[in-house]
C-alpha atoms as a PDB file:
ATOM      1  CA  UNK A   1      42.490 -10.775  49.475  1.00  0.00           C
ATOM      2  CA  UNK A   2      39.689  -8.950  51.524  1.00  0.00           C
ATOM      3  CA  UNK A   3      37.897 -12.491  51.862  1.00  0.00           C
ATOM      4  CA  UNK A   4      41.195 -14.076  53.078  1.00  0.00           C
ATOM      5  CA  UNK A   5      42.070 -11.760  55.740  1.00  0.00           C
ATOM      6  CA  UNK A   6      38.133 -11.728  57.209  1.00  0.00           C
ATOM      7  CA  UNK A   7      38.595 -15.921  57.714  1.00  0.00           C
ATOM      8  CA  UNK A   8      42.172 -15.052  59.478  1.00  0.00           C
ATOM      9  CA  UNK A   9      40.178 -12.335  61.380  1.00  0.00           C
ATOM     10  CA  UNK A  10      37.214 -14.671  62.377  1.00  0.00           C
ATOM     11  CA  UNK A  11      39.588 -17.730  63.132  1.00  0.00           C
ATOM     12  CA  UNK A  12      41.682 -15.263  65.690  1.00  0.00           C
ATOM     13  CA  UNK A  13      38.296 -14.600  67.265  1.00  0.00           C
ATOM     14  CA  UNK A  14      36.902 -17.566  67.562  1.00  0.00           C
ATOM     15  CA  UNK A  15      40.273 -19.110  69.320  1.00  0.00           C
ATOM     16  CA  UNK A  16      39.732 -19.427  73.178  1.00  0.00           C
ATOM     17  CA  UNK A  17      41.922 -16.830  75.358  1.00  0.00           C
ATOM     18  CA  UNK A  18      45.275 -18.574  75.665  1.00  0.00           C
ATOM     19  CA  UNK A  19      45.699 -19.810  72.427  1.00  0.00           C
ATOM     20  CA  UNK A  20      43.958 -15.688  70.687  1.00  0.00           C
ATOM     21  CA  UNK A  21      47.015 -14.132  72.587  1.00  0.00           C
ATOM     22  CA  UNK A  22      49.322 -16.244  71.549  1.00  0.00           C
ATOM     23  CA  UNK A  23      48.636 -15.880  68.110  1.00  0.00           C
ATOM     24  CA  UNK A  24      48.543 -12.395  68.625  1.00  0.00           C
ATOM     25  CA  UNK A  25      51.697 -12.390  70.237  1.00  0.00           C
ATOM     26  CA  UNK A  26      53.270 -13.919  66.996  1.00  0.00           C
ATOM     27  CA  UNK A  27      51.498 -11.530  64.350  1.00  0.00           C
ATOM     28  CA  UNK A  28      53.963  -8.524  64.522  1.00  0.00           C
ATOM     29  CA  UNK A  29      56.806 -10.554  63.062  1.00  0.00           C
ATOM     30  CA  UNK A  30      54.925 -10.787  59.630  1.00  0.00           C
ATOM     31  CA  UNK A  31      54.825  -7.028  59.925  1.00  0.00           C
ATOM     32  CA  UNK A  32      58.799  -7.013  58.705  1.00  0.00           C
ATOM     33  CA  UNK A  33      58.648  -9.510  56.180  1.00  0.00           C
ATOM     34  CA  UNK A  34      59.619  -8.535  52.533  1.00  0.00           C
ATOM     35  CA  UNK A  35      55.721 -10.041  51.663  1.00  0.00           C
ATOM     36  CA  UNK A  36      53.810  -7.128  51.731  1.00  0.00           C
ATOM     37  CA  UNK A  37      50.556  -9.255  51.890  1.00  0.00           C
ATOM     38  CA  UNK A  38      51.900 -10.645  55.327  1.00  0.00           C
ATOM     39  CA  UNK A  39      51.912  -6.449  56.511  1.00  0.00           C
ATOM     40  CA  UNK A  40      48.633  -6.033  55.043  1.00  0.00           C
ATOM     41  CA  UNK A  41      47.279  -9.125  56.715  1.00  0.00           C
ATOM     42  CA  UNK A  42      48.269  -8.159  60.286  1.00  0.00           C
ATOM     43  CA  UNK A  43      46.863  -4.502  59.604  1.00  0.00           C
ATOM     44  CA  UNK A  44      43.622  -5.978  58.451  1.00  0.00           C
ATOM     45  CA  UNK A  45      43.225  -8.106  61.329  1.00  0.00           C
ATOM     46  CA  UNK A  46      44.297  -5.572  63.842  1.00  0.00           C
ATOM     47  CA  UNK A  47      41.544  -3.649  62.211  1.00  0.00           C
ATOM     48  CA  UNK A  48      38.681  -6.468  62.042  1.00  0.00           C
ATOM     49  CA  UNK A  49      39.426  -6.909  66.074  1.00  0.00           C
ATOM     50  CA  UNK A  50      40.026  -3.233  66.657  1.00  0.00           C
ATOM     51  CA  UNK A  51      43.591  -4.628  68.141  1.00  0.00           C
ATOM     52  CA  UNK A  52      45.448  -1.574  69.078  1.00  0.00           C
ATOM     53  CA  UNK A  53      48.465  -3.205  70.002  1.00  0.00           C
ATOM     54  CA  UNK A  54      49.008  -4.575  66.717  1.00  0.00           C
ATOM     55  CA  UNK A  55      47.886  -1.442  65.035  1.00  0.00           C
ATOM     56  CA  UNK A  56      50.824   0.343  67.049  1.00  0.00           C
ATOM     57  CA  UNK A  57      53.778  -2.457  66.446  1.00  0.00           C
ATOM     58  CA  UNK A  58      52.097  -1.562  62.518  1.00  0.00           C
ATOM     59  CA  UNK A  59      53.255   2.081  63.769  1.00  0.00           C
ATOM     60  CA  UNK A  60      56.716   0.868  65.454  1.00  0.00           C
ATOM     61  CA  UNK A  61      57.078  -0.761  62.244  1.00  0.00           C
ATOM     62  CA  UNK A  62      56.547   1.924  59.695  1.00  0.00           C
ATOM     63  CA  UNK A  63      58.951   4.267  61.252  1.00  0.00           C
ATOM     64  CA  UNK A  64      61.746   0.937  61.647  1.00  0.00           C
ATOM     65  CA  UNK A  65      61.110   1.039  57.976  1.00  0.00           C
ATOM     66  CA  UNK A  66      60.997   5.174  57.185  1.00  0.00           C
ATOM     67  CA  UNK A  67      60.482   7.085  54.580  1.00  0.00           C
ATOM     68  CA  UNK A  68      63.431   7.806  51.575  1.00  0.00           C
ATOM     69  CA  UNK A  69      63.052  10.185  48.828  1.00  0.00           C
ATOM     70  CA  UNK A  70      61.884   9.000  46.150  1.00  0.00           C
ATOM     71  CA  UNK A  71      60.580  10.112  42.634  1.00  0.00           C
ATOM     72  CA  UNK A  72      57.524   9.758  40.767  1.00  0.00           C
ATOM     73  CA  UNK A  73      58.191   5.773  39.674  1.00  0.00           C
ATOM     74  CA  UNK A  74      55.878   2.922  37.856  1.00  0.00           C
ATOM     75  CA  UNK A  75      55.700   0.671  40.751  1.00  0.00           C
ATOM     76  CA  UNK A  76      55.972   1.468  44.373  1.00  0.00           C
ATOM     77  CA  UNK A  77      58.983  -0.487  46.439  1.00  0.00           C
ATOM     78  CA  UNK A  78      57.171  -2.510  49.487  1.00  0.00           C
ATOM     79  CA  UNK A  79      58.089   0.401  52.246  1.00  0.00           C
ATOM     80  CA  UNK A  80      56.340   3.167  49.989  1.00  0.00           C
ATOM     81  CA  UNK A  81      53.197   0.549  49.838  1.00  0.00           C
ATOM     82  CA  UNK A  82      53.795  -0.814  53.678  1.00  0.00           C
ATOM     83  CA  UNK A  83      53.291   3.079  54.902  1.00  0.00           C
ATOM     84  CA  UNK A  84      50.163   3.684  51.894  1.00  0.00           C
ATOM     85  CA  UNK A  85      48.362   0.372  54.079  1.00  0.00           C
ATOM     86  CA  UNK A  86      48.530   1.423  57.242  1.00  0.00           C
ATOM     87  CA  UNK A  87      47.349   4.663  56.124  1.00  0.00           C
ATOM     88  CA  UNK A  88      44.777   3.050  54.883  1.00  0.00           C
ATOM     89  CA  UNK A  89      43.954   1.312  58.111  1.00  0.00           C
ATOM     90  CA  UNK A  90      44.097   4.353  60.208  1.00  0.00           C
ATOM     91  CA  UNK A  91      41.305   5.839  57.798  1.00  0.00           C
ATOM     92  CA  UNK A  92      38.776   2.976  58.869  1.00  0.00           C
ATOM     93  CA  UNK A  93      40.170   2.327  62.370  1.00  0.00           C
ATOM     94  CA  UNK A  94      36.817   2.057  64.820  1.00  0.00           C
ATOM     95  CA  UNK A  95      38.657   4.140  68.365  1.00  0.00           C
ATOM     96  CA  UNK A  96      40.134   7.486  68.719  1.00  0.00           C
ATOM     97  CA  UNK A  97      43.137   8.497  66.618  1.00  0.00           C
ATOM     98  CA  UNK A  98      45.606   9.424  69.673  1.00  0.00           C
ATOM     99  CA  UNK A  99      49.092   8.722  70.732  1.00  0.00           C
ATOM    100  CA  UNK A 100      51.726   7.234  68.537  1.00  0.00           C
ATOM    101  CA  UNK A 101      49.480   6.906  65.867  1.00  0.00           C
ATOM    102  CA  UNK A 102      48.487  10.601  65.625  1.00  0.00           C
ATOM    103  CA  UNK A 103      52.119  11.253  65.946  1.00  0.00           C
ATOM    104  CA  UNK A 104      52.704   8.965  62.776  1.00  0.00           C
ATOM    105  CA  UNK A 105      50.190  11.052  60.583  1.00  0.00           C
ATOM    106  CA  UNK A 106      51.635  14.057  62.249  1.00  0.00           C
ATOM    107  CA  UNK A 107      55.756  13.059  61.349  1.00  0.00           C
ATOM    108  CA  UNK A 108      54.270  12.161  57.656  1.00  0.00           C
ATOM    109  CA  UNK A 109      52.772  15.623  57.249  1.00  0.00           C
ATOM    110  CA  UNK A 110      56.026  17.523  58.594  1.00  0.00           C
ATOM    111  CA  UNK A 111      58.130  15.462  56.517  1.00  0.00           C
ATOM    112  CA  UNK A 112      56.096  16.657  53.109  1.00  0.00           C
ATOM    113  CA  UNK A 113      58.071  19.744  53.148  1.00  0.00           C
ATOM    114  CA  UNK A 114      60.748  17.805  51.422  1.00  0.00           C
ATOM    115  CA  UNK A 115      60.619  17.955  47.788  1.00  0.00           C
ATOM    116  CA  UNK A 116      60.515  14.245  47.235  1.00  0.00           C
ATOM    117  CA  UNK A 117      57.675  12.767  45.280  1.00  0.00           C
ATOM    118  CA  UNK A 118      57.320  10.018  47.905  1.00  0.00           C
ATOM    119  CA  UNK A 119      57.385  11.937  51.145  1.00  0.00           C
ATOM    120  CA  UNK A 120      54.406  14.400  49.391  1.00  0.00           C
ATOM    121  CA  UNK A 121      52.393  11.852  48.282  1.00  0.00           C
ATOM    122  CA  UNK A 122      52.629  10.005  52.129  1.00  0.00           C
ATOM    123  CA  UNK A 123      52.227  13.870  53.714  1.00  0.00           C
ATOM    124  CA  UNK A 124      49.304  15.085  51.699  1.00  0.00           C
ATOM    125  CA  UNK A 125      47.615  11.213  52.123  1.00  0.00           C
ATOM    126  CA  UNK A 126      48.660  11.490  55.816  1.00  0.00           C
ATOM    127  CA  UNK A 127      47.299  15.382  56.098  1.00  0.00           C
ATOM    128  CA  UNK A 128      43.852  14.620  54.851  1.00  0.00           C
ATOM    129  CA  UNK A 129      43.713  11.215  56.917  1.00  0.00           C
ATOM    130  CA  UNK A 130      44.369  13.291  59.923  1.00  0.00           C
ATOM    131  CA  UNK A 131      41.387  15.681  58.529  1.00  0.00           C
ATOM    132  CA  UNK A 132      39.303  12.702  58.280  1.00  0.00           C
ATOM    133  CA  UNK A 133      39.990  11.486  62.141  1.00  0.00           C
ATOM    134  CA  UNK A 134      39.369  15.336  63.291  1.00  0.00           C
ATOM    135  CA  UNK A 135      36.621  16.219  65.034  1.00  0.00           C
ATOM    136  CA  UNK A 136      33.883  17.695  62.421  1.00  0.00           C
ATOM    137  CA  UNK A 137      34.794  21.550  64.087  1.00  0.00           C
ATOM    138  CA  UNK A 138      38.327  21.099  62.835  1.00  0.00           C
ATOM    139  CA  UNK A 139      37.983  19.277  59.864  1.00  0.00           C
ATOM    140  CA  UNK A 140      37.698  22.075  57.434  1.00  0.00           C
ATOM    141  CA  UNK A 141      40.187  24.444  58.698  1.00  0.00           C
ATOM    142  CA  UNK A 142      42.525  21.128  58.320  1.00  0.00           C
ATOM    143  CA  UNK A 143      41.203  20.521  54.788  1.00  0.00           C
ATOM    144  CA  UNK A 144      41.610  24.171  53.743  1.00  0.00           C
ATOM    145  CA  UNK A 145      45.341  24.057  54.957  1.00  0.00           C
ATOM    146  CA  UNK A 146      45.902  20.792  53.045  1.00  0.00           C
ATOM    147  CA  UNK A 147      44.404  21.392  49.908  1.00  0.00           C
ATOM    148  CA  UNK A 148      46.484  24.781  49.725  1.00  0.00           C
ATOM    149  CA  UNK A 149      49.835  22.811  50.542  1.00  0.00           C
ATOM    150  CA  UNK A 150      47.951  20.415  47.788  1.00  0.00           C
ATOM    151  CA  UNK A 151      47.974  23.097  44.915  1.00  0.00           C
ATOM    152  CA  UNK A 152      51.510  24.570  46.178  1.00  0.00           C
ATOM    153  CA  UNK A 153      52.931  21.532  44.938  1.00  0.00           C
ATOM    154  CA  UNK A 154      52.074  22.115  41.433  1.00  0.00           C
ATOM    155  CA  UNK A 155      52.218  18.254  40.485  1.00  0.00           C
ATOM    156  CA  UNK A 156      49.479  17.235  38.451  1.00  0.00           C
ATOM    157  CA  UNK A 157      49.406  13.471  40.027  1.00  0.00           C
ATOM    158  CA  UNK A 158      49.674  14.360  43.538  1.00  0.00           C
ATOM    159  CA  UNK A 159      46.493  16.531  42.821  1.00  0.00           C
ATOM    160  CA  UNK A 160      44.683  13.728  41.114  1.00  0.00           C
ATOM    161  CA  UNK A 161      45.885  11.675  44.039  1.00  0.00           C
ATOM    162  CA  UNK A 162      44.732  13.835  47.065  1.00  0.00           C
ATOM    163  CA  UNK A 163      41.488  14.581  45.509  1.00  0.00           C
ATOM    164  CA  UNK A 164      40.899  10.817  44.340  1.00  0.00           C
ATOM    165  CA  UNK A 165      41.291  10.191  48.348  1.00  0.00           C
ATOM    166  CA  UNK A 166      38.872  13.570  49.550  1.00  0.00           C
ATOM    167  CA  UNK A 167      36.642  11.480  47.729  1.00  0.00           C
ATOM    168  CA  UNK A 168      37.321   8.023  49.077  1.00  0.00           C
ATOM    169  CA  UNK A 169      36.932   9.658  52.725  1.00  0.00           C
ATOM    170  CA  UNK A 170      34.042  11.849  52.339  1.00  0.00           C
ATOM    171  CA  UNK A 171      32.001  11.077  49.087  1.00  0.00           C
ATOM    172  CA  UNK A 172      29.325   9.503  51.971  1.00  0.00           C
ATOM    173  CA  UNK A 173      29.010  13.003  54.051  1.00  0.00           C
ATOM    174  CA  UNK A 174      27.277  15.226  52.682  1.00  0.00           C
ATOM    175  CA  UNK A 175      27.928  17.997  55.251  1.00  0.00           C
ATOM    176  CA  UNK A 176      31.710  17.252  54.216  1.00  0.00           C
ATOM    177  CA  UNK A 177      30.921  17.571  50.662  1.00  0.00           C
ATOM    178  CA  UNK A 178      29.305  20.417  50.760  1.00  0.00           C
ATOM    179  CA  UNK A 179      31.961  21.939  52.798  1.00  0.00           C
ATOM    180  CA  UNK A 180      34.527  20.807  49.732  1.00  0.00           C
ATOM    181  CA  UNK A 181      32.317  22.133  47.474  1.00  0.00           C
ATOM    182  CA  UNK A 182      32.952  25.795  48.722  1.00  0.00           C
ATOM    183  CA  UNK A 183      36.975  24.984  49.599  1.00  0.00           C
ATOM    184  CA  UNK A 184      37.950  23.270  46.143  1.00  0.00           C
ATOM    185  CA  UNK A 185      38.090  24.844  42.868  1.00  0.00           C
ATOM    186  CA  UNK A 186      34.967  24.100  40.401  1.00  0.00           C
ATOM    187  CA  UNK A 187      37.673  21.969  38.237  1.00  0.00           C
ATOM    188  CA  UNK A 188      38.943  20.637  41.697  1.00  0.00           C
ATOM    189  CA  UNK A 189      35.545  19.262  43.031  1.00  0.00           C
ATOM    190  CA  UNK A 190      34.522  17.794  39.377  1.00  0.00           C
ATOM    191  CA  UNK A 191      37.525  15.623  39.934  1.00  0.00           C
ATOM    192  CA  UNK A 192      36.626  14.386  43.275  1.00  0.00           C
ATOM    193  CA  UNK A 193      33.620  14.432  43.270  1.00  0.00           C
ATOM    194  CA  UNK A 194      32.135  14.132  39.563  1.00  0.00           C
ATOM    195  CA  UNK A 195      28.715  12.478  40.833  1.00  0.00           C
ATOM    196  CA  UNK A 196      27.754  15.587  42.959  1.00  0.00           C
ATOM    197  CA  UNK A 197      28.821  17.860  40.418  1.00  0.00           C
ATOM    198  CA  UNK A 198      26.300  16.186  37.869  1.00  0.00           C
ATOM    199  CA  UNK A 199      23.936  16.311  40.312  1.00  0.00           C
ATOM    200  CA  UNK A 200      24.478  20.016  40.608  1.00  0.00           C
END
Protein backbone atom coordinates (compact mmCIF):
# COMPACT_ATOMS: atom_id res chain seq x y z
CA UNK A 1 0.00 0.00 0.00
CA UNK A 2 3.31 2.10 0.21
CA UNK A 3 2.45 3.45 -3.44
CA UNK A 4 -1.12 4.37 -2.29
CA UNK A 5 -0.35 6.31 0.68
CA UNK A 6 2.70 8.41 -1.29
CA UNK A 7 -0.31 9.66 -4.01
CA UNK A 8 -2.55 10.56 -0.72
CA UNK A 9 0.70 12.19 0.61
CA UNK A 10 1.51 14.14 -2.67
CA UNK A 11 -2.27 15.07 -3.31
CA UNK A 12 -2.36 16.67 0.49
CA UNK A 13 0.67 18.65 -0.65
CA UNK A 14 -0.13 19.78 -3.64
CA UNK A 15 -3.73 21.19 -2.27
CA UNK A 16 -3.55 25.07 -1.81
CA UNK A 17 -3.62 26.26 2.05
CA UNK A 18 -7.33 26.32 2.86
CA UNK A 19 -8.41 23.37 1.33
CA UNK A 20 -4.44 21.17 2.89
CA UNK A 21 -5.84 22.15 6.42
CA UNK A 22 -8.95 21.17 5.96
CA UNK A 23 -8.16 17.90 4.90
CA UNK A 24 -5.89 17.71 7.59
CA UNK A 25 -8.34 18.71 9.94
CA UNK A 26 -10.50 15.62 8.88
CA UNK A 27 -7.59 12.90 8.89
CA UNK A 28 -7.60 12.03 12.68
CA UNK A 29 -11.07 10.53 12.50
CA UNK A 30 -9.73 7.60 10.26
CA UNK A 31 -7.28 7.14 13.09
CA UNK A 32 -10.34 5.27 15.19
CA UNK A 33 -11.78 3.36 12.55
CA UNK A 34 -11.88 -0.52 12.90
CA UNK A 35 -9.80 -0.37 9.17
CA UNK A 36 -6.48 -0.55 10.21
CA UNK A 37 -5.31 0.60 6.68
CA UNK A 38 -7.26 3.96 7.38
CA UNK A 39 -4.63 4.25 10.84
CA UNK A 40 -1.81 3.33 8.77
CA UNK A 41 -2.73 5.80 6.08
CA UNK A 42 -2.92 8.87 8.36
CA UNK A 43 0.49 7.73 10.06
CA UNK A 44 2.08 7.48 6.68
CA UNK A 45 1.01 10.75 5.61
CA UNK A 46 1.76 12.48 8.83
CA UNK A 47 5.12 11.00 8.16
CA UNK A 48 5.56 11.91 4.27
CA UNK A 49 4.67 15.75 5.47
CA UNK A 50 6.52 15.47 8.74
CA UNK A 51 2.86 16.55 10.26
CA UNK A 52 3.35 16.51 13.92
CA UNK A 53 -0.03 17.20 14.78
CA UNK A 54 -1.28 14.22 13.21
CA UNK A 55 1.58 12.16 14.42
CA UNK A 56 0.42 13.23 18.08
CA UNK A 57 -3.64 12.69 17.62
CA UNK A 58 -1.73 9.02 16.22
CA UNK A 59 -0.34 9.29 19.98
CA UNK A 60 -3.80 10.55 21.62
CA UNK A 61 -5.08 7.72 19.77
CA UNK A 62 -2.95 4.81 20.77
CA UNK A 63 -3.35 5.42 24.40
CA UNK A 64 -7.62 5.98 23.71
CA UNK A 65 -7.03 2.53 22.42
CA UNK A 66 -4.32 0.96 25.23
CA UNK A 67 -2.69 -1.85 25.65
CA UNK A 68 -4.49 -5.41 27.18
CA UNK A 69 -2.67 -8.47 28.00
CA UNK A 70 -2.49 -10.60 25.68
CA UNK A 71 -0.74 -13.99 24.78
CA UNK A 72 1.42 -15.18 22.16
CA UNK A 73 -1.61 -15.54 19.29
CA UNK A 74 -1.60 -16.31 15.27
CA UNK A 75 -2.92 -13.04 14.25
CA UNK A 76 -2.66 -9.76 15.98
CA UNK A 77 -6.24 -7.90 16.90
CA UNK A 78 -6.15 -4.24 15.10
CA UNK A 79 -5.04 -2.33 18.58
CA UNK A 80 -1.92 -4.75 18.98
CA UNK A 81 -1.14 -3.82 15.07
CA UNK A 82 -2.50 0.05 15.44
CA UNK A 83 0.34 0.54 18.37
CA UNK A 84 3.18 -1.94 16.12
CA UNK A 85 2.46 1.16 13.14
CA UNK A 86 2.96 3.96 14.87
CA UNK A 87 5.94 2.44 16.28
CA UNK A 88 6.92 2.02 13.18
CA UNK A 89 6.43 5.63 12.24
CA UNK A 90 8.22 7.01 15.16
CA UNK A 91 11.35 4.88 13.93
CA UNK A 92 11.49 6.93 10.54
CA UNK A 93 9.96 10.19 11.84
CA UNK A 94 12.37 13.20 10.26
CA UNK A 95 12.23 15.87 13.88
CA UNK A 96 13.20 15.27 17.37
CA UNK A 97 11.53 12.52 19.39
CA UNK A 98 10.18 14.84 22.40
CA UNK A 99 7.02 15.39 24.28
CA UNK A 100 4.06 13.11 24.18
CA UNK A 101 5.62 11.00 21.86
CA UNK A 102 8.72 10.20 23.95
CA UNK A 103 6.32 9.73 26.73
CA UNK A 104 4.45 7.04 24.53
CA UNK A 105 7.74 4.95 23.97
CA UNK A 106 8.50 5.69 27.55
CA UNK A 107 4.69 4.30 29.06
CA UNK A 108 5.30 1.19 26.50
CA UNK A 109 8.66 0.36 28.07
CA UNK A 110 7.33 0.70 31.83
CA UNK A 111 4.41 -1.26 31.01
CA UNK A 112 6.77 -4.42 29.76
CA UNK A 113 7.20 -5.36 33.27
CA UNK A 114 3.91 -7.10 32.99
CA UNK A 115 4.14 -10.61 32.05
CA UNK A 116 1.88 -10.37 29.06
CA UNK A 117 3.16 -11.46 25.71
CA UNK A 118 1.67 -8.31 24.14
CA UNK A 119 2.81 -5.59 26.48
CA UNK A 120 6.69 -7.25 26.05
CA UNK A 121 6.65 -7.45 22.62
CA UNK A 122 5.26 -3.42 22.41
CA UNK A 123 8.00 -2.60 25.48
CA UNK A 124 11.05 -4.27 24.08
CA UNK A 125 9.91 -2.78 20.27
CA UNK A 126 9.24 0.53 22.10
CA UNK A 127 12.75 0.26 24.26
CA UNK A 128 14.95 -0.18 21.26
CA UNK A 129 12.89 2.52 19.18
CA UNK A 130 13.67 4.88 21.94
CA UNK A 131 17.50 3.58 21.54
CA UNK A 132 17.23 4.31 17.98
CA UNK A 133 15.90 8.16 18.52
CA UNK A 134 18.80 8.60 21.33
CA UNK A 135 21.47 10.58 20.79
CA UNK A 136 24.55 8.25 19.53
CA UNK A 137 26.27 8.91 23.41
CA UNK A 138 23.26 7.18 24.89
CA UNK A 139 22.40 4.74 22.52
CA UNK A 140 24.41 1.89 23.79
CA UNK A 141 23.97 2.19 27.41
CA UNK A 142 20.07 2.08 26.25
CA UNK A 143 20.74 -0.97 24.05
CA UNK A 144 22.74 -2.78 26.75
CA UNK A 145 19.77 -2.24 29.25
CA UNK A 146 17.29 -3.53 26.64
CA UNK A 147 18.85 -6.41 25.34
CA UNK A 148 19.39 -7.63 29.09
CA UNK A 149 15.54 -7.04 29.87
CA UNK A 150 15.51 -8.88 26.20
CA UNK A 151 17.21 -12.19 27.45
CA UNK A 152 15.39 -11.89 31.04
CA UNK A 153 12.38 -12.72 29.29
CA UNK A 154 13.45 -16.07 28.27
CA UNK A 155 10.90 -16.23 25.22
CA UNK A 156 12.40 -17.50 22.25
CA UNK A 157 10.06 -15.21 19.81
CA UNK A 158 10.38 -12.05 21.58
CA UNK A 159 14.23 -12.62 21.08
CA UNK A 160 13.87 -13.38 17.42
CA UNK A 161 11.62 -10.36 17.40
CA UNK A 162 13.85 -7.68 19.13
CA UNK A 163 16.85 -8.76 17.30
CA UNK A 164 14.93 -9.02 13.81
CA UNK A 165 14.20 -5.10 14.65
CA UNK A 166 18.20 -4.20 16.03
CA UNK A 167 18.62 -5.14 12.63
CA UNK A 168 15.89 -3.26 10.81
CA UNK A 169 17.20 -0.01 12.78
CA UNK A 170 20.82 -0.32 12.56
CA UNK A 171 21.95 -2.93 9.87
CA UNK A 172 23.00 0.63 7.84
CA UNK A 173 25.44 1.99 10.82
CA UNK A 174 28.20 0.52 11.07
CA UNK A 175 29.42 2.32 14.22
CA UNK A 176 26.03 0.81 15.68
CA UNK A 177 26.88 -2.54 14.49
CA UNK A 178 29.93 -2.73 15.67
CA UNK A 179 28.81 -1.54 18.96
CA UNK A 180 26.14 -4.72 18.86
CA UNK A 181 28.71 -6.77 17.90
CA UNK A 182 30.52 -6.42 21.36
CA UNK A 183 26.88 -6.12 23.43
CA UNK A 184 25.08 -9.28 21.82
CA UNK A 185 25.99 -12.77 22.20
CA UNK A 186 27.96 -14.45 19.09
CA UNK A 187 24.54 -16.58 18.56
CA UNK A 188 22.68 -13.20 19.26
CA UNK A 189 24.43 -11.04 16.53
CA UNK A 190 24.33 -14.09 13.83
CA UNK A 191 20.63 -13.64 14.18
CA UNK A 192 20.51 -10.02 13.60
CA UNK A 193 22.87 -9.50 11.81
CA UNK A 194 23.86 -12.75 9.69
CA UNK A 195 25.45 -10.59 6.72
CA UNK A 196 28.14 -9.00 9.02
CA UNK A 197 28.78 -12.10 10.69
CA UNK A 198 29.70 -13.77 7.23
CA UNK A 199 31.58 -11.03 6.54
CA UNK A 200 33.50 -11.58 9.72
Amino acid sequence: MEPGFRVMADWIQGLDGHDRAAVLAELPAWLGDDHSWHSRAVMEIALRLSDRVLLEAAVREARRKGVRDLDEVAEYPPWLLYHLNLLSTISRWPGDIDGDVRRYLQDLRHESSGAAYSRRLLGIRAWFTECLVDPDEERMRCLNEGVSTLREWRNPKLVRSGLSLLHAYFSSNPKAVDGLRELLTAAEFETAFPEASSNS
